[in-house]
PDB file of N, CA and C in Angstrom:
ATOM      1  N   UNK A   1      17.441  23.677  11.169  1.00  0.00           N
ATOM      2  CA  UNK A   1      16.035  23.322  11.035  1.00  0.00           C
ATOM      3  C   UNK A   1      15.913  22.190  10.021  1.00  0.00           C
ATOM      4  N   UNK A   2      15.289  21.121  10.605  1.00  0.00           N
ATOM      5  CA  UNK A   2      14.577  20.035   9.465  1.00  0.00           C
ATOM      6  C   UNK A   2      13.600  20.227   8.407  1.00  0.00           C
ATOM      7  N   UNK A   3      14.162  19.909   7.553  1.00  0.00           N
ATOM      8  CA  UNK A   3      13.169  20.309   6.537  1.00  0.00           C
ATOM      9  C   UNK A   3      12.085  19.491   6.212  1.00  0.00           C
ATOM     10  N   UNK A   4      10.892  19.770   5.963  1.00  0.00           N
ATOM     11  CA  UNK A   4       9.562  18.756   5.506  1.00  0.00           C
ATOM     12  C   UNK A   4       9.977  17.506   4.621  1.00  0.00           C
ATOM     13  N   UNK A   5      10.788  17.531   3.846  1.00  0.00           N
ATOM     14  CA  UNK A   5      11.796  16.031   3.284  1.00  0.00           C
ATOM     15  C   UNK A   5      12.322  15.312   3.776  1.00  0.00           C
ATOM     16  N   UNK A   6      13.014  15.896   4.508  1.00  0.00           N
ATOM     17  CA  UNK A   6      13.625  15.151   5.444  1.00  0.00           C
ATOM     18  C   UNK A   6      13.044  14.623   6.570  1.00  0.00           C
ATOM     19  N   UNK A   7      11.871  15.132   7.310  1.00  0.00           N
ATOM     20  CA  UNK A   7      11.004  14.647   7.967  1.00  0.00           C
ATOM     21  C   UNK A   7      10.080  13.477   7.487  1.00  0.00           C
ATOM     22  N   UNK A   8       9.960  13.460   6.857  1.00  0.00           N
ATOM     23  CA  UNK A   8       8.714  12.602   6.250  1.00  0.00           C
ATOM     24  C   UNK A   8       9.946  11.146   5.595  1.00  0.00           C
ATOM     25  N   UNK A   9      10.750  11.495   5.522  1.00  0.00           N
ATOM     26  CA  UNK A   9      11.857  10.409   4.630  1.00  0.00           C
ATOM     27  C   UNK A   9      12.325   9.749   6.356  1.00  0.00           C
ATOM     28  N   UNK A  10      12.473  10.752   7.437  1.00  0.00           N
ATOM     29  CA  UNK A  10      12.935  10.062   8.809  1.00  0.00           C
ATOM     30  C   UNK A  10      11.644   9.279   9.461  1.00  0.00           C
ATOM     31  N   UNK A  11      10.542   9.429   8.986  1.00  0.00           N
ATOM     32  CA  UNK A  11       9.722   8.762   9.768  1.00  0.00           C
ATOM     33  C   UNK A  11       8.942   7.946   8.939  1.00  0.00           C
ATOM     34  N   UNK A  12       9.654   7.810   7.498  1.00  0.00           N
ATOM     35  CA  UNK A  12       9.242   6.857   6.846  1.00  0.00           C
ATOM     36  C   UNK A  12      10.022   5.557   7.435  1.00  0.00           C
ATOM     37  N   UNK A  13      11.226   6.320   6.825  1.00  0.00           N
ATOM     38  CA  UNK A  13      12.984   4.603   7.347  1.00  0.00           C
ATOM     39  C   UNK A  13      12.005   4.063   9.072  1.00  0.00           C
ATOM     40  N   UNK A  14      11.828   4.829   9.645  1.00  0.00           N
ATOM     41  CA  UNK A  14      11.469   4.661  11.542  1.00  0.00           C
ATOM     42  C   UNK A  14      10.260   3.856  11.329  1.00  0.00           C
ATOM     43  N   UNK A  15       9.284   3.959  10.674  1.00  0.00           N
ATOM     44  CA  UNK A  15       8.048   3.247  10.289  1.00  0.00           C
ATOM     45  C   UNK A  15       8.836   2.052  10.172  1.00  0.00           C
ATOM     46  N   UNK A  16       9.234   2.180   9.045  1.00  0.00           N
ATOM     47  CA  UNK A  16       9.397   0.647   8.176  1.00  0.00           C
ATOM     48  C   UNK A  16      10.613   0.146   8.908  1.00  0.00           C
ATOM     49  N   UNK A  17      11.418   0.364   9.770  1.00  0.00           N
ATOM     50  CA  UNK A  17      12.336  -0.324  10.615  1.00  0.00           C
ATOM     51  C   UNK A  17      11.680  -1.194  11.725  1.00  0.00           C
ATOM     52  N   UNK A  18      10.265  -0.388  12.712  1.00  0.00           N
ATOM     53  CA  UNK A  18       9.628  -1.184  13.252  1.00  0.00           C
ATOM     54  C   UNK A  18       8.675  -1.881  12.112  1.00  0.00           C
ATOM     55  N   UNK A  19       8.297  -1.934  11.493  1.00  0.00           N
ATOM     56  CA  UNK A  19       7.481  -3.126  10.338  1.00  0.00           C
ATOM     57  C   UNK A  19       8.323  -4.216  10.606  1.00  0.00           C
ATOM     58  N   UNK A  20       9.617  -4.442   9.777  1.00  0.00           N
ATOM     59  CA  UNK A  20      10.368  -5.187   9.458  1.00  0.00           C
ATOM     60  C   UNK A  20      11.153  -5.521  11.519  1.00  0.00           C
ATOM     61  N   UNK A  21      11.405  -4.885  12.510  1.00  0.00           N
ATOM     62  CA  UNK A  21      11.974  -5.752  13.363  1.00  0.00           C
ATOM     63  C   UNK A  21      10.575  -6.086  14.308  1.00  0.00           C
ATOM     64  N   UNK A  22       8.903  -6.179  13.627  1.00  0.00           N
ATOM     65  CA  UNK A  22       8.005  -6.632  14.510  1.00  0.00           C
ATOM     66  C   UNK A  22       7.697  -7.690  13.746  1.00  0.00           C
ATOM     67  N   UNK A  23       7.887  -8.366  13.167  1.00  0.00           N
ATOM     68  CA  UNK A  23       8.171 -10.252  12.593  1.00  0.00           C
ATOM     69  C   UNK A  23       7.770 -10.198  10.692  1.00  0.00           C
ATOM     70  N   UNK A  24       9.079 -11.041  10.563  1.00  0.00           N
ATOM     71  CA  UNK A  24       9.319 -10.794   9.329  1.00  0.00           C
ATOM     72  C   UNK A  24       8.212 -12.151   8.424  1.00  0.00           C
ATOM     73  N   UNK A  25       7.436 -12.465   9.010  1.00  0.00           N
ATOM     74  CA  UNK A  25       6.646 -13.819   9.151  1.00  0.00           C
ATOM     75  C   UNK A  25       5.384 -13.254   7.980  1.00  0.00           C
ATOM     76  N   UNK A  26       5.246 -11.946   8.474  1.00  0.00           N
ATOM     77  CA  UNK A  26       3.759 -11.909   7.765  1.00  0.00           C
ATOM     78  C   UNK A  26       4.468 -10.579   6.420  1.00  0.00           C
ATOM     79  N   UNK A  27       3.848 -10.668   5.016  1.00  0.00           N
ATOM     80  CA  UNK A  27       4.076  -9.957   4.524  1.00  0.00           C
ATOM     81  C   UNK A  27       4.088  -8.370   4.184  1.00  0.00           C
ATOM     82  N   UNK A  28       4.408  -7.304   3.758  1.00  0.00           N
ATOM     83  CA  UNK A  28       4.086  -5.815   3.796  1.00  0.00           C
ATOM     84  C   UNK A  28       3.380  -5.458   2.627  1.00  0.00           C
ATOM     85  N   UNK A  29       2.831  -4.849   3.122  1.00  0.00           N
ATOM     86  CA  UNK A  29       1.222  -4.259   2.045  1.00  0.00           C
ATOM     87  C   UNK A  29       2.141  -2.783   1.874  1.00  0.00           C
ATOM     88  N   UNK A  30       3.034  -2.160   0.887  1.00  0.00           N
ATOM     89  CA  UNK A  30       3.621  -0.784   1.219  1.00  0.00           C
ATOM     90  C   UNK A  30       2.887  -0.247   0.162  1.00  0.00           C
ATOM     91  N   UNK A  31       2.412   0.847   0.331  1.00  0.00           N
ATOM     92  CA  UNK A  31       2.137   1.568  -0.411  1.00  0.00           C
ATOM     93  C   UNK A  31       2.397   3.566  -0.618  1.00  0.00           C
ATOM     94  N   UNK A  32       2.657   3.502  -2.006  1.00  0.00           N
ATOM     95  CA  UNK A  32       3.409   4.643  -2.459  1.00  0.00           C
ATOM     96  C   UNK A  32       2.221   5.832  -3.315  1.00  0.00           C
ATOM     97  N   UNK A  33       2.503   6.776  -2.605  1.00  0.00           N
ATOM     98  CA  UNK A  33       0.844   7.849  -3.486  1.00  0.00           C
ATOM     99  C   UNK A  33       2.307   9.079  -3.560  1.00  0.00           C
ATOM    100  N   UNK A  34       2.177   9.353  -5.165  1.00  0.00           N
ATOM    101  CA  UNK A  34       2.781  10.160  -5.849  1.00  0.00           C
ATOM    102  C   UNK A  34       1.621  11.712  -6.292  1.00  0.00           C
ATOM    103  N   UNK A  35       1.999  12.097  -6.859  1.00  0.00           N
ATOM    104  CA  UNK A  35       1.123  13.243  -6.992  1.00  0.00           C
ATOM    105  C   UNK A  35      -0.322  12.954  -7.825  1.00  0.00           C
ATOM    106  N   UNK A  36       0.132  11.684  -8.441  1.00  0.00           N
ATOM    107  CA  UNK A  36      -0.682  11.428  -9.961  1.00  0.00           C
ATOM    108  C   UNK A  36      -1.130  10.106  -9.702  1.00  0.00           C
ATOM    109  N   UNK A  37      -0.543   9.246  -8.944  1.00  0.00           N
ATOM    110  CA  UNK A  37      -0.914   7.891  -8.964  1.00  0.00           C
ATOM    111  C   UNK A  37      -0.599   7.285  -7.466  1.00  0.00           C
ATOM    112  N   UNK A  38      -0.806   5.567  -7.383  1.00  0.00           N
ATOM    113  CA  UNK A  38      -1.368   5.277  -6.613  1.00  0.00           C
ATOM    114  C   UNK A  38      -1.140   4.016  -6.476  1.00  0.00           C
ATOM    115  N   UNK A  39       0.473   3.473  -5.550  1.00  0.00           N
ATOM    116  CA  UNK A  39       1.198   2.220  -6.324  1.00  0.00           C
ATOM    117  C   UNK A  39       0.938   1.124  -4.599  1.00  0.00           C
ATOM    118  N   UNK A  40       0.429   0.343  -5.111  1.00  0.00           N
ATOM    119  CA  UNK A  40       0.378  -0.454  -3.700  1.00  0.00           C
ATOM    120  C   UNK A  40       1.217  -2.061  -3.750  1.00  0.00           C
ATOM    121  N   UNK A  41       2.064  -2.637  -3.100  1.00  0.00           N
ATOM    122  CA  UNK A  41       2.354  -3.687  -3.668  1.00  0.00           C
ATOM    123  C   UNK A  41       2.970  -4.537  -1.899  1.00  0.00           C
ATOM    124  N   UNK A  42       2.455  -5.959  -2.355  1.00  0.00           N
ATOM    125  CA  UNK A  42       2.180  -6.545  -1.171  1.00  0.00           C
ATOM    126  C   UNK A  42       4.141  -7.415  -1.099  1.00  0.00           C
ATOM    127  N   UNK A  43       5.011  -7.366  -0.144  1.00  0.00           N
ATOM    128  CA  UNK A  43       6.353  -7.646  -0.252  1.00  0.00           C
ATOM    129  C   UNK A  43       6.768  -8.740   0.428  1.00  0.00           C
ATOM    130  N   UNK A  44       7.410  -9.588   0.533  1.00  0.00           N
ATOM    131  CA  UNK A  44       7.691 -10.509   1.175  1.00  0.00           C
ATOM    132  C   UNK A  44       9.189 -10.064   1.223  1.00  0.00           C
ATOM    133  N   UNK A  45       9.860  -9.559   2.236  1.00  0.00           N
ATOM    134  CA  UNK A  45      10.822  -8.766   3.148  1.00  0.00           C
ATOM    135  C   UNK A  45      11.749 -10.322   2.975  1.00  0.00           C
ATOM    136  N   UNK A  46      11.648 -11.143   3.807  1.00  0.00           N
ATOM    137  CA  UNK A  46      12.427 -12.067   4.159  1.00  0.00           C
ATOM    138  C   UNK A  46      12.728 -12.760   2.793  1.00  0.00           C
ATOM    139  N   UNK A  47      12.029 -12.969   2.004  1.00  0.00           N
ATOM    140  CA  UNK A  47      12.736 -13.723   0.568  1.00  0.00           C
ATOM    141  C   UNK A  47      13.123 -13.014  -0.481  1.00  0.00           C
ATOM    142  N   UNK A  48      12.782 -11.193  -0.419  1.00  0.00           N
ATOM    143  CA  UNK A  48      13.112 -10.493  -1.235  1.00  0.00           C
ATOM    144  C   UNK A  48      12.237 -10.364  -2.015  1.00  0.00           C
ATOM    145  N   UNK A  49      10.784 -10.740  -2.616  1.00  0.00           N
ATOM    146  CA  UNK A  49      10.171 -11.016  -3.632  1.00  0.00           C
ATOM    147  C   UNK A  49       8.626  -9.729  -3.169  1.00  0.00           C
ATOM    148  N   UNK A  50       8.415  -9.514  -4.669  1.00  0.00           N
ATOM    149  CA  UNK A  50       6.891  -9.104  -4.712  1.00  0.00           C
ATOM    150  C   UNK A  50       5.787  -9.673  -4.640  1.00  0.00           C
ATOM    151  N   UNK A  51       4.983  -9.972  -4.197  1.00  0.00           N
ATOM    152  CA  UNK A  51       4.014 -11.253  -4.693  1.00  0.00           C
ATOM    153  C   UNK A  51       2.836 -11.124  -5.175  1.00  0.00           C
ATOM    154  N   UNK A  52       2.631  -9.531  -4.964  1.00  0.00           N
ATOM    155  CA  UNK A  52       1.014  -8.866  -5.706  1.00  0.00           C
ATOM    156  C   UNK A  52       1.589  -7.364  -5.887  1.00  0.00           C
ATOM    157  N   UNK A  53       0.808  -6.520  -6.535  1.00  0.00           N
ATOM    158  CA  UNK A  53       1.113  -5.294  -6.928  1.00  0.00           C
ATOM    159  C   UNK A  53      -0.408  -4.903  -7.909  1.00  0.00           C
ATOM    160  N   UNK A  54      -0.563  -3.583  -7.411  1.00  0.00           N
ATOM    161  CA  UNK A  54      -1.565  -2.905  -8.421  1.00  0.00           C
ATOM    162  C   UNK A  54      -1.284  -1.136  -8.249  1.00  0.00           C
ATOM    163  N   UNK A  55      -1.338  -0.222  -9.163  1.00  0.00           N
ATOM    164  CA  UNK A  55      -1.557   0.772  -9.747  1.00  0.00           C
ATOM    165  C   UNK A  55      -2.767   1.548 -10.234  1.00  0.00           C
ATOM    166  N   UNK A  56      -2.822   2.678 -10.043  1.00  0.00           N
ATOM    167  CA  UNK A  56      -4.238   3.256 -10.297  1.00  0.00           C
ATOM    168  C   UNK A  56      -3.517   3.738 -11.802  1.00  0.00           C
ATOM    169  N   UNK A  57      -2.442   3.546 -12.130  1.00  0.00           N
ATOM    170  CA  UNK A  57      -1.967   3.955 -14.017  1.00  0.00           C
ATOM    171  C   UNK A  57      -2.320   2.442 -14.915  1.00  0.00           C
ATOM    172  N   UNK A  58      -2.853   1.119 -13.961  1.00  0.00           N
ATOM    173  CA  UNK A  58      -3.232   0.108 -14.752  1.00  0.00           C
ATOM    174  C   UNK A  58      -4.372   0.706 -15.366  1.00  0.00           C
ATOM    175  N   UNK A  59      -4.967  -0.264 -16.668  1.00  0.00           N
ATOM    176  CA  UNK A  59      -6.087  -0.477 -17.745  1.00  0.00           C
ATOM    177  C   UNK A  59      -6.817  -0.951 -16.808  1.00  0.00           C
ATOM    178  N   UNK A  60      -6.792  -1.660 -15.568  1.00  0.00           N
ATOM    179  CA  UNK A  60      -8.026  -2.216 -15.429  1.00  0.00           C
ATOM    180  C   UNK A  60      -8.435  -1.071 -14.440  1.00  0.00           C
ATOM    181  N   UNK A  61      -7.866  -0.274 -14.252  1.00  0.00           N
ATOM    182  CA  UNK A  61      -8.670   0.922 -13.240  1.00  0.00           C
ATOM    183  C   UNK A  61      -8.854   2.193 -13.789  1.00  0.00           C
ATOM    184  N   UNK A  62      -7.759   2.520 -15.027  1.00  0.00           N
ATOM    185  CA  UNK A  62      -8.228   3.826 -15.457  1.00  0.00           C
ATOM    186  C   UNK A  62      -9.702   4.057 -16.046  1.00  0.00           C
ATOM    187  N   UNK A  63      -9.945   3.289 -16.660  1.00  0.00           N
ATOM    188  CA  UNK A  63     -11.497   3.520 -17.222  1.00  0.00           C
ATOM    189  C   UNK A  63     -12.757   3.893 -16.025  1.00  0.00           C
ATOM    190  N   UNK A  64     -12.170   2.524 -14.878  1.00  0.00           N
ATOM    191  CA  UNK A  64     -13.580   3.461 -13.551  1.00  0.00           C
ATOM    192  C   UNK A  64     -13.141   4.382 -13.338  1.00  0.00           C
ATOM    193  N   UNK A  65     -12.275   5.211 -12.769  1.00  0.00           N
ATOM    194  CA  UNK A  65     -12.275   6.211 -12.253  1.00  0.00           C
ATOM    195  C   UNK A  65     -11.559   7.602 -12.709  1.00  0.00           C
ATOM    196  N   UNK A  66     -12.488   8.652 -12.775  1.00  0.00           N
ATOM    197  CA  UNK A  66     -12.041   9.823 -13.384  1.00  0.00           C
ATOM    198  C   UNK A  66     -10.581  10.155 -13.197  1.00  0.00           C
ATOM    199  N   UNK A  67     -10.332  10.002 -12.241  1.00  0.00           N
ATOM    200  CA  UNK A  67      -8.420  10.207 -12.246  1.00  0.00           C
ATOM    201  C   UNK A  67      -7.290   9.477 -11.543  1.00  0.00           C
ATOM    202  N   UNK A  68      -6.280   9.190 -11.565  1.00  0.00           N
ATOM    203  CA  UNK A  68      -5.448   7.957 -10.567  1.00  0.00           C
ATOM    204  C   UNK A  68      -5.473   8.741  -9.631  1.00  0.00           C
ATOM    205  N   UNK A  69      -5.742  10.176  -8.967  1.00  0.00           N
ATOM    206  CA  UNK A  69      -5.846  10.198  -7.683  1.00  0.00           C
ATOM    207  C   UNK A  69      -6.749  10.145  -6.832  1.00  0.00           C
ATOM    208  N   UNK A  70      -7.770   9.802  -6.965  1.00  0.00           N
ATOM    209  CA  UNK A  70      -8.554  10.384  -6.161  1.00  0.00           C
ATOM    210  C   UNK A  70      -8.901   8.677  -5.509  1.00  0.00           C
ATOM    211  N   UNK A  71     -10.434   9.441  -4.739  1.00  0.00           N
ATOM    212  CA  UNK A  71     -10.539   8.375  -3.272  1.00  0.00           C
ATOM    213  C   UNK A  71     -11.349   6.868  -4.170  1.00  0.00           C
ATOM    214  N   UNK A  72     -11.590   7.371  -5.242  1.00  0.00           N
ATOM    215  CA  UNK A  72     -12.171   6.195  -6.133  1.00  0.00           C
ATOM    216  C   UNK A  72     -11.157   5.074  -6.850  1.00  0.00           C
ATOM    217  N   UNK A  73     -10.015   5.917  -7.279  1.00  0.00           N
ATOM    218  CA  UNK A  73      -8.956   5.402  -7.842  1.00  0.00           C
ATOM    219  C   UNK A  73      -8.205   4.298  -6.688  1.00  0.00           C
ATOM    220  N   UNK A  74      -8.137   4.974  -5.256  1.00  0.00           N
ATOM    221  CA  UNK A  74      -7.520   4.332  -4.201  1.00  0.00           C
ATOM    222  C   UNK A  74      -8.139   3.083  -3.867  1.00  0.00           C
ATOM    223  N   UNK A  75      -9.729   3.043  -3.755  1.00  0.00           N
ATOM    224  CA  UNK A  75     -10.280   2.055  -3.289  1.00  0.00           C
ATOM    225  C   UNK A  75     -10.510   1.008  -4.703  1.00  0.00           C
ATOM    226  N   UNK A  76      -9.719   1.236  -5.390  1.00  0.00           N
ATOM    227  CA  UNK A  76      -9.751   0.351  -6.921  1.00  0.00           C
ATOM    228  C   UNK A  76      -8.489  -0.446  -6.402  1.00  0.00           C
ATOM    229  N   UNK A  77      -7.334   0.387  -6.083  1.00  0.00           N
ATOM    230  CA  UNK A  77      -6.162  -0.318  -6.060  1.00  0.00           C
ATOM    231  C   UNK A  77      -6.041  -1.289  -4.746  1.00  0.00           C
ATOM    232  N   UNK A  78      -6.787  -0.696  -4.097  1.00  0.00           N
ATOM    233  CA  UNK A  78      -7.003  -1.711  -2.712  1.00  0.00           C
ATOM    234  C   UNK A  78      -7.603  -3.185  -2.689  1.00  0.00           C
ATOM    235  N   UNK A  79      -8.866  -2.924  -3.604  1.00  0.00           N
ATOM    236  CA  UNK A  79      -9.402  -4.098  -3.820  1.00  0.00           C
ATOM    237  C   UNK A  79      -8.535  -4.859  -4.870  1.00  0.00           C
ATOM    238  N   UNK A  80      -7.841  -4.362  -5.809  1.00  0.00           N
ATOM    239  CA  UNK A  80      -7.497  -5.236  -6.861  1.00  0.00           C
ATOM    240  C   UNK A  80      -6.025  -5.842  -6.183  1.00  0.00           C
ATOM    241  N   UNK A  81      -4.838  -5.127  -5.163  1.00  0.00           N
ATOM    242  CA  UNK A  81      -4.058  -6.027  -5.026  1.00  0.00           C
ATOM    243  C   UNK A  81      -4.672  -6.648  -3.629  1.00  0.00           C
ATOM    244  N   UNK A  82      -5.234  -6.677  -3.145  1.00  0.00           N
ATOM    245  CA  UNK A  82      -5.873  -7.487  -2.078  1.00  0.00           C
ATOM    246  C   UNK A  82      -6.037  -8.803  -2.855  1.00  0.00           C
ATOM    247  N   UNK A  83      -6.917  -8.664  -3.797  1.00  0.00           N
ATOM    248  CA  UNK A  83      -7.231  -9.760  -4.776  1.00  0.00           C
ATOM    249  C   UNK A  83      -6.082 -10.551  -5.107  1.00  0.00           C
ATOM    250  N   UNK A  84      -5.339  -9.490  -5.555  1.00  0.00           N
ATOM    251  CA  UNK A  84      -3.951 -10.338  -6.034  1.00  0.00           C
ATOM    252  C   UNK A  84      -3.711 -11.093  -5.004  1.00  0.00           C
ATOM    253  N   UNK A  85      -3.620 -10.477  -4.216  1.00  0.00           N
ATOM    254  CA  UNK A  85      -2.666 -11.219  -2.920  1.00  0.00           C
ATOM    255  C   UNK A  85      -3.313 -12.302  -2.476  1.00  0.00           C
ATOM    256  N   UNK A  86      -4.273 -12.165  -2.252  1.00  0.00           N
ATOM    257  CA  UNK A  86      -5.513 -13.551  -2.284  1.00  0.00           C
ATOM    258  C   UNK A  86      -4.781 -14.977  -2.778  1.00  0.00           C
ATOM    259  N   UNK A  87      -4.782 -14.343  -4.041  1.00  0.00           N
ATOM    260  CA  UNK A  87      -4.761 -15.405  -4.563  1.00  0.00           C
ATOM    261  C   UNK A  87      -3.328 -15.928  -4.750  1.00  0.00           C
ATOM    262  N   UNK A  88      -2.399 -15.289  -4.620  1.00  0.00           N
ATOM    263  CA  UNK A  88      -1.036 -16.135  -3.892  1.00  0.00           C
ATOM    264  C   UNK A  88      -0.634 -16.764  -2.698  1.00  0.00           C
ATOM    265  N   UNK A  89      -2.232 -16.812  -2.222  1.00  0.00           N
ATOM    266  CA  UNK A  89      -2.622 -17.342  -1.035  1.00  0.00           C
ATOM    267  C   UNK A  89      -2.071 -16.476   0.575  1.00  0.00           C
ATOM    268  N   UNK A  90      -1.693 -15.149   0.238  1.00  0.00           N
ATOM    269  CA  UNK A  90      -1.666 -14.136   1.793  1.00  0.00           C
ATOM    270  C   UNK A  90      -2.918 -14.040   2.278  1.00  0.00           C
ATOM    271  N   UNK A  91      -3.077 -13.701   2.822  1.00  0.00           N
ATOM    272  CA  UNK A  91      -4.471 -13.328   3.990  1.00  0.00           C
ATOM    273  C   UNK A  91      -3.791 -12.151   5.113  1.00  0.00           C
ATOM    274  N   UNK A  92      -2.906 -12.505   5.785  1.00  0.00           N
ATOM    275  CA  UNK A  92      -2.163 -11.283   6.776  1.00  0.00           C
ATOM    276  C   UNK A  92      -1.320 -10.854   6.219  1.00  0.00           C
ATOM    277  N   UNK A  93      -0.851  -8.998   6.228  1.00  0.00           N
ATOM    278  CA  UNK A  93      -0.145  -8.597   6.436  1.00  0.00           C
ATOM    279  C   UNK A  93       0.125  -7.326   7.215  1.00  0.00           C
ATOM    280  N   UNK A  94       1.449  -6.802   6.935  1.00  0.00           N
ATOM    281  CA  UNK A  94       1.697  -5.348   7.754  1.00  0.00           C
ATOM    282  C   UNK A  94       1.275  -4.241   7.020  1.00  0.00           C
ATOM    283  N   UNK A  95       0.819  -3.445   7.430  1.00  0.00           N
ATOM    284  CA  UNK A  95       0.803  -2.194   6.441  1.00  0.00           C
ATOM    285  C   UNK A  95       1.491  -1.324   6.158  1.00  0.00           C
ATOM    286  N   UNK A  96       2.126  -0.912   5.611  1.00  0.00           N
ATOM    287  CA  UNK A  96       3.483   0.049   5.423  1.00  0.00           C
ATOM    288  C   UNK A  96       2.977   1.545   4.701  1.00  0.00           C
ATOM    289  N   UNK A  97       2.445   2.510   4.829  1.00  0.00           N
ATOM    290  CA  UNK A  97       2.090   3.772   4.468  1.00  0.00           C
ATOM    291  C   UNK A  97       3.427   4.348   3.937  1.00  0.00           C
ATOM    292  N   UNK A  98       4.404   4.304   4.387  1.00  0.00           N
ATOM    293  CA  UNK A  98       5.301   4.929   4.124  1.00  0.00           C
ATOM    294  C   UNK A  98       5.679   6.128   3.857  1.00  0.00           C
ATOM    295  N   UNK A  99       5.164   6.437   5.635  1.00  0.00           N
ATOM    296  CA  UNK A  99       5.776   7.710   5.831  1.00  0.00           C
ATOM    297  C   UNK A  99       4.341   8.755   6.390  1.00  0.00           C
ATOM    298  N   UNK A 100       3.145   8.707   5.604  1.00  0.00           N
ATOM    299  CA  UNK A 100       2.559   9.426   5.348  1.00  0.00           C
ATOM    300  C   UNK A 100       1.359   8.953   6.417  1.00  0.00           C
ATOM    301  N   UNK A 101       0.342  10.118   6.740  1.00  0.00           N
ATOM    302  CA  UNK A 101      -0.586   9.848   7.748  1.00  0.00           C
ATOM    303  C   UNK A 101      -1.482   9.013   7.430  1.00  0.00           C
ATOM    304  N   UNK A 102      -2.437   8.644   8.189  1.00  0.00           N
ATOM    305  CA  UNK A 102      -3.547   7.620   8.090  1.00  0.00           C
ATOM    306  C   UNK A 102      -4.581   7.991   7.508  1.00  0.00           C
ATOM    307  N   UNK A 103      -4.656   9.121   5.973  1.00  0.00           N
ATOM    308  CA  UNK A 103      -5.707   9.663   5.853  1.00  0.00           C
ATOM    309  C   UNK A 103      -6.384   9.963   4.906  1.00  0.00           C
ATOM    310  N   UNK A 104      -7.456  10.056   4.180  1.00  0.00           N
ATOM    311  CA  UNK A 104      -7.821  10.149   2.775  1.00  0.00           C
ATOM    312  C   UNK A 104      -7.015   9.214   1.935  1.00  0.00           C
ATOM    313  N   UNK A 105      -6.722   9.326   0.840  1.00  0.00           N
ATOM    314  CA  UNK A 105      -6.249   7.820   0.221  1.00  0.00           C
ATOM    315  C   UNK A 105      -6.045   6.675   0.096  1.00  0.00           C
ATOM    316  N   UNK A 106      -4.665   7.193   1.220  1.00  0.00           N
ATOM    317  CA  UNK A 106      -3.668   6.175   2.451  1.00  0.00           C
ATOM    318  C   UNK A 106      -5.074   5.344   3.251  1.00  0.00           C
ATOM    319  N   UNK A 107      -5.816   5.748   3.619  1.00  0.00           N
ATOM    320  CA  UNK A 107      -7.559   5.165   4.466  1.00  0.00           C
ATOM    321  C   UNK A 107      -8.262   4.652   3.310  1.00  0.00           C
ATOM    322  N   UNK A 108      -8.593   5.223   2.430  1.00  0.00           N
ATOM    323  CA  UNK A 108      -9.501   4.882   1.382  1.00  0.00           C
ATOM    324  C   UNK A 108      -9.001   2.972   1.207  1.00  0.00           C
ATOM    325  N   UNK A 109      -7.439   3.228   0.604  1.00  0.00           N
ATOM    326  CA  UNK A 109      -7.066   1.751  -0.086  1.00  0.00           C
ATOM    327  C   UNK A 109      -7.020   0.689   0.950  1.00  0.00           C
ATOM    328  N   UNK A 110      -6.479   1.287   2.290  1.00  0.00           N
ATOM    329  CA  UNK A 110      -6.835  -0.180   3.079  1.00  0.00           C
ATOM    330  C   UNK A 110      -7.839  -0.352   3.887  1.00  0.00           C
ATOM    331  N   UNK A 111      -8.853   0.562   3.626  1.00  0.00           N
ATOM    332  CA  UNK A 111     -10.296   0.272   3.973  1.00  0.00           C
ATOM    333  C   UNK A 111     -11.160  -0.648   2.670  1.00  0.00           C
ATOM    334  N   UNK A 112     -10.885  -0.738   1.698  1.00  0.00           N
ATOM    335  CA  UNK A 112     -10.837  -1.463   0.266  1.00  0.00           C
ATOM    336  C   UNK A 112     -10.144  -2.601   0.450  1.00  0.00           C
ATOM    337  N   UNK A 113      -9.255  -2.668   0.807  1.00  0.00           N
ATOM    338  CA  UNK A 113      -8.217  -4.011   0.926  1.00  0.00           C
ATOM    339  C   UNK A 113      -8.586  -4.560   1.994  1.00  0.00           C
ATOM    340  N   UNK A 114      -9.034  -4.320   3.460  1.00  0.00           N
ATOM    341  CA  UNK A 114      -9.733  -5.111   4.213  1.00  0.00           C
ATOM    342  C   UNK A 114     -11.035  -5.403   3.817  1.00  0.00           C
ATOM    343  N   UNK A 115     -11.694  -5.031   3.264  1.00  0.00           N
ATOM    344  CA  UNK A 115     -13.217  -5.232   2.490  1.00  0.00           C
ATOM    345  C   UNK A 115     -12.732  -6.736   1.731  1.00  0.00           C
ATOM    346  N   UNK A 116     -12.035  -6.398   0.956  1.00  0.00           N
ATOM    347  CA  UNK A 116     -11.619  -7.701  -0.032  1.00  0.00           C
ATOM    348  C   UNK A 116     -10.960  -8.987   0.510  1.00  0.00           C
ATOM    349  N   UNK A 117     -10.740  -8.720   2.271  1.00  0.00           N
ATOM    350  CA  UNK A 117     -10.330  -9.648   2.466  1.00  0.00           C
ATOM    351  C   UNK A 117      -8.391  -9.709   3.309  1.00  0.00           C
ATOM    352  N   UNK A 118      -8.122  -8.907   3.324  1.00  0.00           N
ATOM    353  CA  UNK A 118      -6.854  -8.539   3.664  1.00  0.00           C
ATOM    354  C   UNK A 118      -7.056  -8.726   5.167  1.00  0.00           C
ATOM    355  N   UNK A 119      -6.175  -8.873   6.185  1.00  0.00           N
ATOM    356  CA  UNK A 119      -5.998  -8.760   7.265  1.00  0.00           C
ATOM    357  C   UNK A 119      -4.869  -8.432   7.713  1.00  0.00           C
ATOM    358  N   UNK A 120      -4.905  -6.996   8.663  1.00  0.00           N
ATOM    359  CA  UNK A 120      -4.010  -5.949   9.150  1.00  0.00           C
ATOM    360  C   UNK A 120      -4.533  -4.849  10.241  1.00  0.00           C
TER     361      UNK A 120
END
């Protein structure tokens, strides 16, 4: 029997294998939700590099919102690396969840990040 770790770790790699062999052209928006926080960071695959990144454990978000998890904290981190990314001049990318369903959080930040301007 497969265990719930191992499931979620096999259909993370399977996600992000089709990301990366459906064109390495546009950048990955991946984002990582830990128990406590709330790490989103936009990747450029083909050159190796980060080019935006935001956290719901940054100063500029802990003060709005009562805790790095919740659906307030998410739509902080959405808008703020959207922003980032903006302004390193992205506009498209892929979205990379990694692993995890389309839902509460994971929805919250890139419903925030298309608000700000993201396209995905």
């Amino acid at each position: 029997m497969i265990s719930k770790r191992e499931k979620y770790r096999f259909r993370k790699d399977r996600t992000r294998k089709n990301l990366l062999s459906a064109g390495s052209a546009r950048p990955r928006l991946s984002v990582y939700r830990s128990d406590k926080y709330l790490y989103a960071q936009v990747v450029d695959d083909a050159k190796g590099l980060t080019l935006a990144s935001a956290s719901s454990v940054e100063k500029e978000l802990k003060g709005k919102a009562k805790s790095g998890k919740n659906l307030e904290a998410a739509k902080g981190v959405g808008a703020l690396v959207a922003k980032r990314a903006m302004e390193k001049g992205v506009t498209n990318v892929c979205f990379d969840k990694g692993g995890r369903i389309y839902h509460g959080r994971i929805k919250a930040l890139a419903d925030a990040a298309r608000a700000a301007g993201l396209r995905f």
